[in-house]
Protein backbone atom coordinates (compact mmCIF):
# COMPACT_ATOMS: atom_id res chain seq x y z
CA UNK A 1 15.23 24.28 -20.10
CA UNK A 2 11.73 23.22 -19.07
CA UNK A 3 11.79 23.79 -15.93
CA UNK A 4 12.97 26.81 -16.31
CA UNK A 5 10.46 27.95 -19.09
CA UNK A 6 7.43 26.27 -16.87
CA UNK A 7 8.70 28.06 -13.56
CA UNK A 8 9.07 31.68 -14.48
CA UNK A 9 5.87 32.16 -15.71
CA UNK A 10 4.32 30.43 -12.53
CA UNK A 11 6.15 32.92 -10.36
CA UNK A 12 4.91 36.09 -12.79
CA UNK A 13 1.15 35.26 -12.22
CA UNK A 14 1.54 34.19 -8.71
CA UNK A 15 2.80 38.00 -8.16
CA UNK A 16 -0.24 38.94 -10.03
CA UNK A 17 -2.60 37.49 -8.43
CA UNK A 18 -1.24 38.65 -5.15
CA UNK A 19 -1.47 42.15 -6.37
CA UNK A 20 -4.56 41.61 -7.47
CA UNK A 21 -6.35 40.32 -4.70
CA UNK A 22 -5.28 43.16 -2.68
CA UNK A 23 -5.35 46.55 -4.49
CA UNK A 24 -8.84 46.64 -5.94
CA UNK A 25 -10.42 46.26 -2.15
CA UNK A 26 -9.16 49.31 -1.19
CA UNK A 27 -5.90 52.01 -0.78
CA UNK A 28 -5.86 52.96 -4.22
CA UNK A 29 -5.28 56.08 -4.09
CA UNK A 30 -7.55 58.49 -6.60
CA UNK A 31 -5.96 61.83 -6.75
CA UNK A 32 -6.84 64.75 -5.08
CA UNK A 33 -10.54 66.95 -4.47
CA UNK A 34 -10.49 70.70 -3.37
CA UNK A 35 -13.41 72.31 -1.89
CA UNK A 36 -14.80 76.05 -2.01
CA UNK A 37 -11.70 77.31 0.25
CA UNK A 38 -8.79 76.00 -2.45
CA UNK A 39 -8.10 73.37 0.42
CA UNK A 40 -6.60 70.49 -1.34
CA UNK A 41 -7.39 66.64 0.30
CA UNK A 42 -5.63 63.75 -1.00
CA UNK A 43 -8.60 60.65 -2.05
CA UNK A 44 -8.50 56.95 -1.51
CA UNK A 45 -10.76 54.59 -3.11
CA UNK A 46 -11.82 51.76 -0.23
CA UNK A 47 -13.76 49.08 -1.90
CA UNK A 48 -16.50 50.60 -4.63
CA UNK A 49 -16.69 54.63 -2.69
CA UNK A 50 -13.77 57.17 -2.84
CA UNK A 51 -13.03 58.71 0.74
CA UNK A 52 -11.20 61.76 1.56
CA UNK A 53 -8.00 60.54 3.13
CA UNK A 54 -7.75 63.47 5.44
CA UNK A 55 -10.17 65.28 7.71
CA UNK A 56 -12.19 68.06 6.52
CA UNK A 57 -11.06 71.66 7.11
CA UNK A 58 -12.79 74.50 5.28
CA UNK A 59 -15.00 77.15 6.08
CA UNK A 60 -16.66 77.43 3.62
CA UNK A 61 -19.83 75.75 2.39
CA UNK A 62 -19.89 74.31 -1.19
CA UNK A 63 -21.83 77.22 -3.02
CA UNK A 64 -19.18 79.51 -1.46
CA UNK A 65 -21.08 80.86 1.80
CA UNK A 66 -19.33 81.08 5.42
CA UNK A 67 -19.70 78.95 8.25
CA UNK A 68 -19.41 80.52 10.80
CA UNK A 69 -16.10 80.34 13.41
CA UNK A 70 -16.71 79.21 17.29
CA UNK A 71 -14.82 82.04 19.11
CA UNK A 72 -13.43 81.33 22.02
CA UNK A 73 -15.69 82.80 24.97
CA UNK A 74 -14.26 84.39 27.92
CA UNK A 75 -14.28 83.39 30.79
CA UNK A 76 -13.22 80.10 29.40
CA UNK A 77 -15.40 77.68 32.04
CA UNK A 78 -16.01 73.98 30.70
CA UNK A 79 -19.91 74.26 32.53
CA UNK A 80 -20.49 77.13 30.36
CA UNK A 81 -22.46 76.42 27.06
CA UNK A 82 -22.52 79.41 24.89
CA UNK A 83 -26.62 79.33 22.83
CA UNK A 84 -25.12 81.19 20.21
CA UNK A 85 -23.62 78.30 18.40
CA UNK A 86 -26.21 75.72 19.09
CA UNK A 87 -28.11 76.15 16.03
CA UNK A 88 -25.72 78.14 13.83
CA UNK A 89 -23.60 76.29 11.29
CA UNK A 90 -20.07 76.82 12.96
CA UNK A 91 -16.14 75.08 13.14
CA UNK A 92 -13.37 75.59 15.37
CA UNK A 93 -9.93 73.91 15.64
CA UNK A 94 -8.97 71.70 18.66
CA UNK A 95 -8.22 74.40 21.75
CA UNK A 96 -8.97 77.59 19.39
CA UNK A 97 -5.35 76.45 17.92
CA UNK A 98 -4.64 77.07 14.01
CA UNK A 99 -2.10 74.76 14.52
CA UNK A 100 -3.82 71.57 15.32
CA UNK A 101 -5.53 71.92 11.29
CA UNK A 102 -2.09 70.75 9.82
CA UNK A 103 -3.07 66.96 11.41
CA UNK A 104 -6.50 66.84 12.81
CA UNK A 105 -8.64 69.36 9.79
CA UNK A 106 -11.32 71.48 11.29
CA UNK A 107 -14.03 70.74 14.33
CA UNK A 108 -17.80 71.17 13.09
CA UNK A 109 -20.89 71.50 14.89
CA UNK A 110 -23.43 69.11 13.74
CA UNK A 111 -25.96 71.99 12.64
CA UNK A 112 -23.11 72.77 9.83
CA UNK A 113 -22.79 69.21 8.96
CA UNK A 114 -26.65 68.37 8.55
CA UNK A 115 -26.81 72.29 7.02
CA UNK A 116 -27.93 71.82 2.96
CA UNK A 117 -25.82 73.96 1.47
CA UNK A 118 -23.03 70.88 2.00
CA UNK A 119 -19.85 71.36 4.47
CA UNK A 120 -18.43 68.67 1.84
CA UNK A 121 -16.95 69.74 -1.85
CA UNK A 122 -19.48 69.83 -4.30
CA UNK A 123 -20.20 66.31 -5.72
CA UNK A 124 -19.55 64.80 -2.10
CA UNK A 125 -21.28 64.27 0.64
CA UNK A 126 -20.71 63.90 4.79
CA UNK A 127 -20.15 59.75 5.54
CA UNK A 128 -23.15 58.15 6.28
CA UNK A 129 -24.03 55.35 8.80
CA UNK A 130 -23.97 53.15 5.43
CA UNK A 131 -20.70 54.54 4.24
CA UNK A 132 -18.66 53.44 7.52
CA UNK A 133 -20.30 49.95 7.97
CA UNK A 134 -19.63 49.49 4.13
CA UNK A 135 -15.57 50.61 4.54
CA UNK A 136 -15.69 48.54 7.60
CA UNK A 137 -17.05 45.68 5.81
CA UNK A 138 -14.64 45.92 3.22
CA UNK A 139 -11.68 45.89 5.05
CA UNK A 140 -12.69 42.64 7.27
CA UNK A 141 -10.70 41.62 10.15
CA UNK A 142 -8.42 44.29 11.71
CA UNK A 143 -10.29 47.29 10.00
CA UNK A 144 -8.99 49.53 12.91
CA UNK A 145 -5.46 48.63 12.40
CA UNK A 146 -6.06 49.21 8.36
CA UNK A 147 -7.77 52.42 8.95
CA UNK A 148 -5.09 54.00 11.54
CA UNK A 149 -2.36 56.27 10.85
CA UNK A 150 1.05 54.76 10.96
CA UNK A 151 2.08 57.75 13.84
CA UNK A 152 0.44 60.09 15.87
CA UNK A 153 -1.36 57.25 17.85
CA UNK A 154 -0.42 56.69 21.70
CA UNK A 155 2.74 54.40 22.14
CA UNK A 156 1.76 50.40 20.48
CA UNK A 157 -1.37 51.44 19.13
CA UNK A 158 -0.45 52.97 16.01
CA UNK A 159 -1.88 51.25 12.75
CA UNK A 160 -0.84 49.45 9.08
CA UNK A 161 -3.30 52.37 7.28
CA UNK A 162 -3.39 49.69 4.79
CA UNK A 163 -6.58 51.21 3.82
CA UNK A 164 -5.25 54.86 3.22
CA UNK A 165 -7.41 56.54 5.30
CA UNK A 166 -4.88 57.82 7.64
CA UNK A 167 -7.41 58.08 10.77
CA UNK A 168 -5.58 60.18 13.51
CA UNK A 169 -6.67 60.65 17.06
CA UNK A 170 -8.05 64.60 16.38
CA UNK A 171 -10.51 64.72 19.78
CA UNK A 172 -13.55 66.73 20.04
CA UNK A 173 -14.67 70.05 21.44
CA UNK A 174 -17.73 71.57 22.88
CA UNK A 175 -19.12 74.87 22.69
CA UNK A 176 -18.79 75.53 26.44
CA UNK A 177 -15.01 76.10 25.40
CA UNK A 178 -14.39 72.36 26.52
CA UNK A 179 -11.84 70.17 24.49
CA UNK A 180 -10.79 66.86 25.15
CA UNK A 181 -9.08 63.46 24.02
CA UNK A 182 -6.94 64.45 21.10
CA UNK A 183 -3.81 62.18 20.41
CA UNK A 184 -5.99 59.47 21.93
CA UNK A 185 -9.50 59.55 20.27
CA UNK A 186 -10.90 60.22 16.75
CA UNK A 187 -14.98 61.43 16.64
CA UNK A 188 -16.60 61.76 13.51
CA UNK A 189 -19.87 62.70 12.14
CA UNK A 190 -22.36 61.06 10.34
CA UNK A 191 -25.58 61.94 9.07
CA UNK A 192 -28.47 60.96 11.15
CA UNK A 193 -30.90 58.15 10.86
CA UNK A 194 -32.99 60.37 13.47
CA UNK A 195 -32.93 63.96 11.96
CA UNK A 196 -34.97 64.96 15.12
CA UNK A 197 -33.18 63.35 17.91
CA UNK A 198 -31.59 65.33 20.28
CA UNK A 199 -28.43 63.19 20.24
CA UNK A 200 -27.07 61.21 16.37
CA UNK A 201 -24.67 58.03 16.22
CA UNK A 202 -21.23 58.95 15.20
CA UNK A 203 -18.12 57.13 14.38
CA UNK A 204 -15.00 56.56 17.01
CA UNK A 205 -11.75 55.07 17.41
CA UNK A 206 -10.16 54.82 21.04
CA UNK A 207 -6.81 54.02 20.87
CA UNK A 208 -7.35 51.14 23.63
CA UNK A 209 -10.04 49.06 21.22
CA UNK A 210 -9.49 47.47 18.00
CA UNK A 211 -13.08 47.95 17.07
CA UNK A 212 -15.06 51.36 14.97
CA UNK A 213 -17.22 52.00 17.50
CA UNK A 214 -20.76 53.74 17.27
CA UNK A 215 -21.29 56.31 19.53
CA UNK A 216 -23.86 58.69 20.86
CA UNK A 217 -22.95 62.31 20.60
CA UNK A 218 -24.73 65.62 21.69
CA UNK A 219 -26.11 67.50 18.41
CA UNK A 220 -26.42 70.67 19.70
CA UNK A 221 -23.15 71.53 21.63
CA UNK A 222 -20.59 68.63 20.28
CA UNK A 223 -17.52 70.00 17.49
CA UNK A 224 -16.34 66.89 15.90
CA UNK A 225 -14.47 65.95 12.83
CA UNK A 226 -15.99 65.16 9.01
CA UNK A 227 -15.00 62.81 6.27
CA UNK A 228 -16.61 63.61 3.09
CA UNK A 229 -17.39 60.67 0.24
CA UNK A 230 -18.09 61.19 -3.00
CA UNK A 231 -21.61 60.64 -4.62
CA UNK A 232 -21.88 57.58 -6.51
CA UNK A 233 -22.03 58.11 -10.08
C-alpha cells in the first residue's frame, strides 16, 4: 500500500512537469485573427509574441484601402522589369495563380510591406529582424525542423512544426514576371534596419540547410511572403 500511494503521485507530477516544460515555450495555439479582407489566419503563441501561423494573403490594407494587384505583363520575359510596381504598394500570387494562396498566402512587394497604412491586421505588425532572432532563440537547437511544415517540403526535409508555425516552401516572384523556388524555398519580409538601402535583410529557409538564414533581397522589384505579429500589449 505504500508503494503504491508514494508511486502514483510521482508519476502524476513527472507528467506535469513534462508538459510543462514544453508548452509555455511555444505551439500554443491562440485562436484565430482576421484582417480587413474577412481572411481568417489561425495564431500560435512562440515564446512571449503571438505569430500568425500561416502566410499573409489579403489585399487589403488595415484601414480598408487596396493594394494594388501585380498583373501579369505581356510579353512575359524574365529580363523585363515593369517601373510601374516599383514604388506602388502591390501583391501577386506565385505564377499569377489563385491557386497557389490556399498553401503559400499572397506575394508582396516590399513598398506595401514598409507602406504605413499596415499590410498586417490592425493591432499587428510585419516580423521584425528582432521578432525572428527572438522565435529563433526560443526554439534553440533544431529551430528549422520546429518551424517546418510536416508536408509540402522536398522528399527528407520535411519538419516536426513543433513550433506551429507551419513554414512552407512558398518561393518568390519578381516584377519582371519572374517566379522561382517554390516547394523548395520560403522568403519572407522583414522590416528594415536600413529604411534607405536599396536592398533589406529578409528571412529564408532552403530546404537543403537546417539553419534561418538572413538574406539580402532587392526592395524595389522582389514579391515575397509576410508573417504578421501582434503588438505587445
Amino acid at each position: 500500500m505504500c508503494r503504491n500511494t508514494s508511486f502514483q503521485p510521482r508519476r502524476f507530477v513527472t507528467g506535469m512537469v513534462l508538459l510543462l516544460g514544453i508548452t509555455p515555450l511555444f505551439a500554443q495555439p491562440m485562436g484565430t485573427v482576421k484582417d480587413k479582407e474577412g481572411n481568417e489566419y489561425k495564431t500560435v503563441k512562440i515564446g512571449e509574441a503571438v505569430w500568425m501561423a500561416e502566410n499573409l494573403k489579403t489585399g487589403k490594407f488595415s484601414n480598408g484601402e487596396p493594394i494594388t494587384e501585380m498583373k501579369q505583363e505581356v510579353p512575359t520575359n524574365p529580363a523585363f522589369v515593369s517601373s510601374k510596381y516599383k514604388t506602388v504598394p502591390s501583391w501577386c500570387h506565385y505564377m499569377y495563380n489563385p491557386e497557389n494562396e490556399k498553401n503559400y498566402g499572397r506575394l508582396y512587394n516590399y513598398a506595401a510591406v514598409q507602406d504605413p497604412r499596415n499590410v498586417c491586421p490592425s493591432g499587428w505588425h510585419v516580423a521584425t529582424d528582432a521578432d525572428w532572432n527572438t522565435m529563433v532563440g526560443v526554439l534553440g537547437e533544431n529551430a528549422v525542423a520546429k518551424l517546418k511544415a510536416t508536408e509540402g517540403w522536398p522528399e527528407g526535409s520535411n519538419g516536426t512544426n513543433e513550433s506551429g508555425f507551419n513554414a512552407l516552401p512558398g518561393g518568390l516572384g519578381n516584377s519582371g514576371n519572374y517566379f522561382d523556388r517554390v516547394g523548395q524555398y520560403a522568403y519572407w519580409w522583414i522590416t528594415s534596419v536600413t529604411p534607405n538601402a536599396a536592398i533589406t535583410p529578409q528571412r529564408a529557409i532552403f530546404y537543403f540547410e537546417n539553419q534561418v538564414r538572413p538574406f539580402a533581397a532587392e526592395k524595389s522589384s522582389n514579391y515575397q511572403s509576410v508573417r504578421c505579429v501582434k503588438n505587445a500589449e
